[in-house]
Protein backbone atom coordinates (compact mmCIF):
# COMPACT_ATOMS: atom_id res chain seq x y z
CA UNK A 1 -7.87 3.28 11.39
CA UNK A 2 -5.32 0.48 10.37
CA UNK A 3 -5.72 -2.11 7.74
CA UNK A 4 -2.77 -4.74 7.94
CA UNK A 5 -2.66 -6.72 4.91
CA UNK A 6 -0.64 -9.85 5.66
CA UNK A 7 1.16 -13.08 4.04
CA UNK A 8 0.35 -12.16 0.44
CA UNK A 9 -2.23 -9.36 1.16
CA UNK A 10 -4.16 -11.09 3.17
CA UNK A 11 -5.36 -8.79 6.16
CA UNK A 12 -6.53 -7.27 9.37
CA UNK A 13 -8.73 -4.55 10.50
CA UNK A 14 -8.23 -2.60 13.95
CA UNK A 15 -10.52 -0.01 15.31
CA UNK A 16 -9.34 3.53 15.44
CA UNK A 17 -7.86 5.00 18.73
CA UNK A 18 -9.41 7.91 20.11
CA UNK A 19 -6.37 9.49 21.69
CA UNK A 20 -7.89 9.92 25.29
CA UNK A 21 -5.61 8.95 28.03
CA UNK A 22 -6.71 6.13 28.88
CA UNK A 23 -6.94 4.88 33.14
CA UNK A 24 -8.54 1.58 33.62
CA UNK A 25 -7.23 -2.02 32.37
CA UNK A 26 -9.87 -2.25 29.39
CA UNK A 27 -9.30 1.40 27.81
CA UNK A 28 -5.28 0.86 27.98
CA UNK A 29 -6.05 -2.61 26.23
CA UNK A 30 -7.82 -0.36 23.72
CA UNK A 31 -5.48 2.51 23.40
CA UNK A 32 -3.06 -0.16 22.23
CA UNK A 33 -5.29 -2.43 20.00
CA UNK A 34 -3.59 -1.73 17.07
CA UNK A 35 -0.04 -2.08 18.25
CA UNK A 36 -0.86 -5.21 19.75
CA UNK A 37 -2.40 -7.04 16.55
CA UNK A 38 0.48 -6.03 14.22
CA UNK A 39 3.11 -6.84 16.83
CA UNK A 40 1.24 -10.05 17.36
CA UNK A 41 0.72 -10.49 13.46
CA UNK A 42 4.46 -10.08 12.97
CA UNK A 43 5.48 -12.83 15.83
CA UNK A 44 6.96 -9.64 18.17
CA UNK A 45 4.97 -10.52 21.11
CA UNK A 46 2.29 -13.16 22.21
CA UNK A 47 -0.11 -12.66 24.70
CA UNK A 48 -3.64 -13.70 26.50
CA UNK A 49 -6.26 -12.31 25.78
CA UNK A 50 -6.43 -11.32 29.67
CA UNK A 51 -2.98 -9.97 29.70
CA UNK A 52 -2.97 -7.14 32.05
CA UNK A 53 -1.62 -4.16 30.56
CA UNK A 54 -0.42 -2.48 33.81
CA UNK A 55 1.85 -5.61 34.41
CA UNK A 56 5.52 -4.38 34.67
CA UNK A 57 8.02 -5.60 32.54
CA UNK A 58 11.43 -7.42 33.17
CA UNK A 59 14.69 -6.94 31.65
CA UNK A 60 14.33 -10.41 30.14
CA UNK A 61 10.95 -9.93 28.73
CA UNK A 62 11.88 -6.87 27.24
CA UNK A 63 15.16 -8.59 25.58
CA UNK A 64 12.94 -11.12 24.27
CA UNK A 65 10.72 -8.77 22.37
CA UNK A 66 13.79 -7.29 21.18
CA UNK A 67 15.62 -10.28 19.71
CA UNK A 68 12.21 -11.05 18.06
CA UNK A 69 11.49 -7.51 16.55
CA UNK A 70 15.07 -7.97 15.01
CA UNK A 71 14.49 -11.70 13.92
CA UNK A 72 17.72 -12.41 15.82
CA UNK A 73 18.87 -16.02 16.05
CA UNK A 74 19.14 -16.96 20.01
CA UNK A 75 22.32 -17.78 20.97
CA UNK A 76 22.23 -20.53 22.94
CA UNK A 77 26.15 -21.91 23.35
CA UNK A 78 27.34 -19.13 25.25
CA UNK A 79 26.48 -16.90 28.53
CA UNK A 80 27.37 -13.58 28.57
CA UNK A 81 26.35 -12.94 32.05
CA UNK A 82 26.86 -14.86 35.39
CA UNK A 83 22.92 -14.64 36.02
CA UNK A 84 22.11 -15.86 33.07
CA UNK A 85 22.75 -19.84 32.56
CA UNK A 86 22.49 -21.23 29.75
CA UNK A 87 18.84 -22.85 31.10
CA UNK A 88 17.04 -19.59 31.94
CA UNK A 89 14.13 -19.18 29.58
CA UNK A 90 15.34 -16.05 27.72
CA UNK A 91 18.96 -16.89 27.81
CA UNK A 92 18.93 -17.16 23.94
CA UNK A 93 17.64 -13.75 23.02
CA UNK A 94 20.27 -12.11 26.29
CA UNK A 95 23.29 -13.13 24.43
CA UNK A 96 21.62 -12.75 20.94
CA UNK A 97 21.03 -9.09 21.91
CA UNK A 98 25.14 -8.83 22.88
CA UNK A 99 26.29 -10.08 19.65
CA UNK A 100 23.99 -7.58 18.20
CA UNK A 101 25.75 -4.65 20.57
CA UNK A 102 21.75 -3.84 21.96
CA UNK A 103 22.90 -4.88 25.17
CA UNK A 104 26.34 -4.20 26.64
CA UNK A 105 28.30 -6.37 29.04
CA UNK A 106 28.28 -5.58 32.28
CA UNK A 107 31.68 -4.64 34.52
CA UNK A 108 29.69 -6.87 37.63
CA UNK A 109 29.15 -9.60 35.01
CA UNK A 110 25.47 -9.82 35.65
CA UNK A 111 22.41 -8.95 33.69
CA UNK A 112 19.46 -8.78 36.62
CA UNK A 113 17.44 -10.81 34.23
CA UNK A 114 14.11 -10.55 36.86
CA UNK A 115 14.32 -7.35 37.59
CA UNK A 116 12.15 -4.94 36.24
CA UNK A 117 13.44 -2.70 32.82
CA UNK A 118 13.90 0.98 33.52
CA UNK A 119 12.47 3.52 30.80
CA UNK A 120 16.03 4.84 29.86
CA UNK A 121 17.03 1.15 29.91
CA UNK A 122 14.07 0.62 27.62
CA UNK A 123 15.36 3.40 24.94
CA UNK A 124 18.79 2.29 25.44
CA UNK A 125 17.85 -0.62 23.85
CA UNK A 126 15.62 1.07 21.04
CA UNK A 127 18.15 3.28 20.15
CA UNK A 128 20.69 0.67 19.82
CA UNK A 129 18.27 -1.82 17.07
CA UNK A 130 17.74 1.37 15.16
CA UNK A 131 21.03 2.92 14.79
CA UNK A 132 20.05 6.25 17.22
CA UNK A 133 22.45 5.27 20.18
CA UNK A 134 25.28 7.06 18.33
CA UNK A 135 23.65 10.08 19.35
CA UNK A 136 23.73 9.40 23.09
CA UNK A 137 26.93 10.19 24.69
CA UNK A 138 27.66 7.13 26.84
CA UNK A 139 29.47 9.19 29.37
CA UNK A 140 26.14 10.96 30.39
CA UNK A 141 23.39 9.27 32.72
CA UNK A 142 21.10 6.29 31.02
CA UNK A 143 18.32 9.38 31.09
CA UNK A 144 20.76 10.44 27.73
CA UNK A 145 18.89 7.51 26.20
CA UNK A 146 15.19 8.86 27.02
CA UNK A 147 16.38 12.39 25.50
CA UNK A 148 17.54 10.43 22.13
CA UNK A 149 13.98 8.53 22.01
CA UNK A 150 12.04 11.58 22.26
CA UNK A 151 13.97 12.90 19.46
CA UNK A 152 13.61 10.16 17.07
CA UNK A 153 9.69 9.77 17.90
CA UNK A 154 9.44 6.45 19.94
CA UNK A 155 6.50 8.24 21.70
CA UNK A 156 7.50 7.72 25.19
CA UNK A 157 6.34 8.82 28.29
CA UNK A 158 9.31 11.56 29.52
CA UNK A 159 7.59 12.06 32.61
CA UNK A 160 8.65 8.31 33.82
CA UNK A 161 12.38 7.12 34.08
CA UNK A 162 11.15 4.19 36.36
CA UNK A 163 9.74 0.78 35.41
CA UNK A 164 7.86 0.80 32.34
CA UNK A 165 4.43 -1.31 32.08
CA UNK A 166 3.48 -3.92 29.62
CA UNK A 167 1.50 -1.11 27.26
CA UNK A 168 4.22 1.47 27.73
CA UNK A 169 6.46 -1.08 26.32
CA UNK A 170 4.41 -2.27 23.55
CA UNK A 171 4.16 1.66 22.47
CA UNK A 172 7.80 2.09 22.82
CA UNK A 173 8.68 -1.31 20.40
CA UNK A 174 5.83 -0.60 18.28
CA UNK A 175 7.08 3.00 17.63
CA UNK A 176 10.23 1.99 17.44
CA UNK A 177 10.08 -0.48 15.02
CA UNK A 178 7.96 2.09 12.86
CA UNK A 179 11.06 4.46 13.45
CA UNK A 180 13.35 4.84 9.72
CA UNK A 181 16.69 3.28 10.56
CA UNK A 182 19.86 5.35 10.95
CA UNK A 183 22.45 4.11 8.71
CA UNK A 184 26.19 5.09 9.02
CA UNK A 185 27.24 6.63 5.34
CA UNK A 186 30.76 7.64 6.37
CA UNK A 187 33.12 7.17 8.76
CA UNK A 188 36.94 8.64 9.55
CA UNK A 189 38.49 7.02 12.44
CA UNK A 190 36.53 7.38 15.69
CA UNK A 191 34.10 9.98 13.70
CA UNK A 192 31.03 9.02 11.70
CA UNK A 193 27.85 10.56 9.94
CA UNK A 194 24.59 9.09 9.95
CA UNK A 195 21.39 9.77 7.82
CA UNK A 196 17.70 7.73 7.92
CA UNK A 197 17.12 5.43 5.62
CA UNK A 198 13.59 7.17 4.30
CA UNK A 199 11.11 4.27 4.69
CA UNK A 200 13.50 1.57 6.18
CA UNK A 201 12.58 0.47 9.54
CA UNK A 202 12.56 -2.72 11.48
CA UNK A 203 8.89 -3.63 10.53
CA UNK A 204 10.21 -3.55 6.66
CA UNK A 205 13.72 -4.75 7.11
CA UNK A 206 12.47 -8.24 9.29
CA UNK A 207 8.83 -8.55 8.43
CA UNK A 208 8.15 -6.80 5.58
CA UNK A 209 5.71 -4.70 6.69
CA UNK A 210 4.95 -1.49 5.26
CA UNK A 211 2.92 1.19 5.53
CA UNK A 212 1.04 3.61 3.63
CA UNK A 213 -2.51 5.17 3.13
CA UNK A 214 -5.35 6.13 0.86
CA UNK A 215 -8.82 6.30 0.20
CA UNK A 216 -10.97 3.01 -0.08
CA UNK A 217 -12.16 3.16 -3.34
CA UNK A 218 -14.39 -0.37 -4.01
CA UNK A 219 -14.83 -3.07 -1.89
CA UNK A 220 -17.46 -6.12 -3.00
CA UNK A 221 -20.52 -4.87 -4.25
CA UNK A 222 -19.78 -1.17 -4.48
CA UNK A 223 -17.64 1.05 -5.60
CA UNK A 224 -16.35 5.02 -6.50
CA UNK A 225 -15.15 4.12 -10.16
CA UNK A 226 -14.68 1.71 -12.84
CA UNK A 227 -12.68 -0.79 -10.67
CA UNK A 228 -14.61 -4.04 -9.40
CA UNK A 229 -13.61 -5.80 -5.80
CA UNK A 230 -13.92 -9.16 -5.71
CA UNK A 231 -14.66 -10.79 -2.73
CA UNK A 232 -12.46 -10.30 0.17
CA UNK A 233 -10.54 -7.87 -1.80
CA UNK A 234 -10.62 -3.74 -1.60
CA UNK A 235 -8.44 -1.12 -4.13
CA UNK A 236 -6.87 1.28 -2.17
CA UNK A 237 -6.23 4.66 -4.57
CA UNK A 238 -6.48 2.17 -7.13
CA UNK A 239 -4.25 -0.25 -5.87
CA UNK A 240 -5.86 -3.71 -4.76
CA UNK A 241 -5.76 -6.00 -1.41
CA UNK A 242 -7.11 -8.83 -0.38
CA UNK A 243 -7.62 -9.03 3.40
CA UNK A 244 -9.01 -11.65 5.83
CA UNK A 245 -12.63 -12.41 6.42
CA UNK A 246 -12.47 -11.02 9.46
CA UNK A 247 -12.65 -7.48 7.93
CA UNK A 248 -15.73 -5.78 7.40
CA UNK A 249 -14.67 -3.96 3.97
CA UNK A 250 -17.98 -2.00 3.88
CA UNK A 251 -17.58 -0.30 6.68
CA UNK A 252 -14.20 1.27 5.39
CA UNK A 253 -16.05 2.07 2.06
CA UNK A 254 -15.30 5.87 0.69
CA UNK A 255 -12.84 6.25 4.06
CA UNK A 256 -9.51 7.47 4.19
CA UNK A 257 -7.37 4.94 5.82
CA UNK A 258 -3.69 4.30 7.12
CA UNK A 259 -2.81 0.79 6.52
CA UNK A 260 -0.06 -1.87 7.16
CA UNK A 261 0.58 -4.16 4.24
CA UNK A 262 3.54 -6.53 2.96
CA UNK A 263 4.78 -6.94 -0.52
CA UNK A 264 3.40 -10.30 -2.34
CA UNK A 265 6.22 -12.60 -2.59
């Protein structure tokens, strides 16, 4: 179960995921509640509540969610591609994504903004925002990229190198962004060595969001100790949130929870 204390501790609740593999439209909705409300929560993604999980996802779309999990200003002066004018919806976050080296130029000039992303496209683009594409050898086949994802725990699907669907996207962002950020600590010439930045990832670094757990240890009217929740607050091992009043607090009395939170500012 997730708690995602937001915007000065205020938070959400999601309902725990049962780790079936889920077949119909409603259980993938489920199987990616969580991901979906914190991406949502943190302005990644923005979507219906009839959004159709199984929809597939362009190259655009994808870019877009990028350039927003990275808080990346949209360029909007310059095309990088020829089939990308300066008018087409996600023209911004394209180029934004160049200038940020997530997304190369192409020799052919064009980006085939409509057509659908491939998985290895997908992790090429992942491993790029969090500093893992160094470990791909760009001479190899884009299925490199799906071999570097594995490794650093995006939790894709390695049975698919073909177009990815709306929830296989929002896992492989969501994981992503959860992923600590390789950082380069030295470099000679051409040659460089990279380490993780223990608990620095994109959620932290552009929406600081956190995450941690612990056992809920009062919430209004009740508690395990000495410590007294007001209401629309909980302390967490001691340490004390308030969340939204959309959260049923009692229900998560005496459990052990992992939680999302940000730092009061």
């Amino acid at each position: 179960m997730l708690i995602a204390p937001m915007n000065g501790m205020n938070g959400m609740i999601f309902a725990e995921q049962s780790g079936e593999s889920a077949t119909d439209d409603s259980a993938i909705k489920e199987s990616v509640k969580d991901e979906v409300a914190l991406l949502t929560k943190a302005g990644v993604i923005t979507l219906s509540k009839q959004y159709n999980p199984n929809s597939i996802v362009t190259r655009a779309e994808f870019a877009s969610y990028t350039t927003a999990a990275i808080c990346a200003a949209k360029k909007k002066n310059i095309s990088y591609f020829t089939d990308v004018p300066l008018s087409y919806w996600a023209s911004g976050s394209i180029n934004a994504l160049v200038d940020c080296k997530i997304i190369d130029k192409a020799d052919d000039g064009r980006f085939n903004p409509d057509e659908p992303i491939t998985y290895p496209q997908a992790c090429k683009m992942m491993a790029a925002m969090t500093g893992y594409k160094a470990y791909a050898d760009p001479d190899k086949i884009m299925n490199e990229y799906m071999s570097v994802a594995q490794k650093a725990g995006f939790g894709i699907n390695t049975a698919s190198n073909d177009q990815i669907t709306l929830a296989e996207a929002i896992k492989l962002l969501y994981n992503a962004m959860r992923t600590d950020l390789m950082s380069v600590i030295s470099a000679n010439g051409d040659s460089y060595t990279l380490k993780p930045e223990k608990g620095e990832t994109v959620f932290s670094v552009y929406h600081n969001i956190k995450f941690s757990d612990g056992r809920v240890q009062s919430v209004y009217g009740r508690t395990m100790n000495s410590q007294r929740a007001e209401s629309g607050q909980m302390y967490i091992d001691g340490e004390k949130y308030s969340v939204t009043s959309d959260v049923d607090v009692n229900e998560l009395f005496g459990r052990y929870v992992d939680f999302a939170y940000t730092d009061e500012m």
